[in-house]
Protein backbone atom coordinates (compact mmCIF):
# COMPACT_ATOMS: atom_id res chain seq x y z
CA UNK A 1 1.88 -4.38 36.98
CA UNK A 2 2.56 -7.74 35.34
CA UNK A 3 4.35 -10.69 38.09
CA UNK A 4 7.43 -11.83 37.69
CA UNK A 5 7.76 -14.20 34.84
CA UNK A 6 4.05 -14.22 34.07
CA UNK A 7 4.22 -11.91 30.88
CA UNK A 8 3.19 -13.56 27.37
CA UNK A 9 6.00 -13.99 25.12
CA UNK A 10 3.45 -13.93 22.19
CA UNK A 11 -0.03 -12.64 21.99
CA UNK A 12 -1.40 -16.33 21.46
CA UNK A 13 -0.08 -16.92 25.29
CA UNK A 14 -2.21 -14.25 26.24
CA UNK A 15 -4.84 -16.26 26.14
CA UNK A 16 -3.89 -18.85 28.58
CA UNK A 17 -3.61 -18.65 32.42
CA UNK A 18 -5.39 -17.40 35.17
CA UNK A 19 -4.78 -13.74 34.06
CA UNK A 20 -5.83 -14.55 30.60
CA UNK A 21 -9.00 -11.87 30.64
CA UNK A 22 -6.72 -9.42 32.28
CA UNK A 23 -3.76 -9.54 29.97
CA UNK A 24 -6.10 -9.61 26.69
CA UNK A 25 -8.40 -6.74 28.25
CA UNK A 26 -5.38 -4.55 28.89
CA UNK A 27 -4.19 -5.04 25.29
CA UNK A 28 -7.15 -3.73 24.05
CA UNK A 29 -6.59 -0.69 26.46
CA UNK A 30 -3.55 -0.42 25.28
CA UNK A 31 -3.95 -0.53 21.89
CA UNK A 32 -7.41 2.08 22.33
CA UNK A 33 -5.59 4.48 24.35
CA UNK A 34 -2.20 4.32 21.91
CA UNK A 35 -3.90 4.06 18.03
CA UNK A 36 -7.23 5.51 19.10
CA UNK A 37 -10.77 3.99 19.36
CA UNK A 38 -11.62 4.74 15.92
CA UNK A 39 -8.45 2.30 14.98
CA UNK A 40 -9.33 -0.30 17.56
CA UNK A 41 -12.97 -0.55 16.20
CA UNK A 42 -11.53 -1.21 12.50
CA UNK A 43 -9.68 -4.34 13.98
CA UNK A 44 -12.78 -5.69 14.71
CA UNK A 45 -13.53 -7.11 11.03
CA UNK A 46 -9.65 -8.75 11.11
CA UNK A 47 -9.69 -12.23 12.17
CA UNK A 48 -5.97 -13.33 11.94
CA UNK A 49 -3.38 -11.87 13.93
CA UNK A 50 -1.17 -10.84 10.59
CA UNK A 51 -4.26 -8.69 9.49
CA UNK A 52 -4.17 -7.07 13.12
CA UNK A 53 -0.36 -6.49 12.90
CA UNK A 54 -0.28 -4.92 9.49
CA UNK A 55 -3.21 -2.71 10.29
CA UNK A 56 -1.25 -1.24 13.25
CA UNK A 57 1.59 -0.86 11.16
CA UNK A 58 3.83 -3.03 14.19
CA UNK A 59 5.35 -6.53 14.84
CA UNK A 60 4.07 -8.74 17.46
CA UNK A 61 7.34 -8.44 19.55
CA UNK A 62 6.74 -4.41 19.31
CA UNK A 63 3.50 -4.44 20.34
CA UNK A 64 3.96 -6.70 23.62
CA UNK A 65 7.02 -4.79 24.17
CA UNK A 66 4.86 -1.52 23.86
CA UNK A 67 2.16 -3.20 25.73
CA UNK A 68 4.19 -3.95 29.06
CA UNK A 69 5.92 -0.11 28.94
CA UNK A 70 2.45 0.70 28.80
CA UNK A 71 1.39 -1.20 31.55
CA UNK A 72 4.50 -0.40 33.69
CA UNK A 73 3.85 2.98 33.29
CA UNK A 74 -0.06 2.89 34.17
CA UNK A 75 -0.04 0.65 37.25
């Protein structure tokens, strides 16, 4: 479950905060578990979040959004 107000509003804010490495870690669960490993390893040679994006055929407000229903749905 994510706390009350503490949910990025954009994937670069993921990286900040005490729950940084748990935010970013369940992203990558997320994205694993939703566009499969083989899809998640392939991200690996993108460096800029655009590249990421268009790869997973999403916008950054989709995926967070996707991200937290995820999460709300798995804790």
């Amino acid at each position: 479950m994510i706390p009350d107000n503490k949910d990025p509003a954009t994937l670069d804010k993921n990286w900040m905060g005490p729950m940084k490495y748990g935010f970013s870690g369940s992203v990558v669960l997320f994205i694993d578990q939703t566009y499969g490993r083989k899809k998640l390893k392939e991200l690996l040679r993108f460096n800029k979040l655009n590249q990421i994006l268009d790869a997973l055929g999403t916008t950054e407000t989709d995926l967070i959004s996707n991200w937290k229903s995820y999460i709300e749905r798995n804790t």
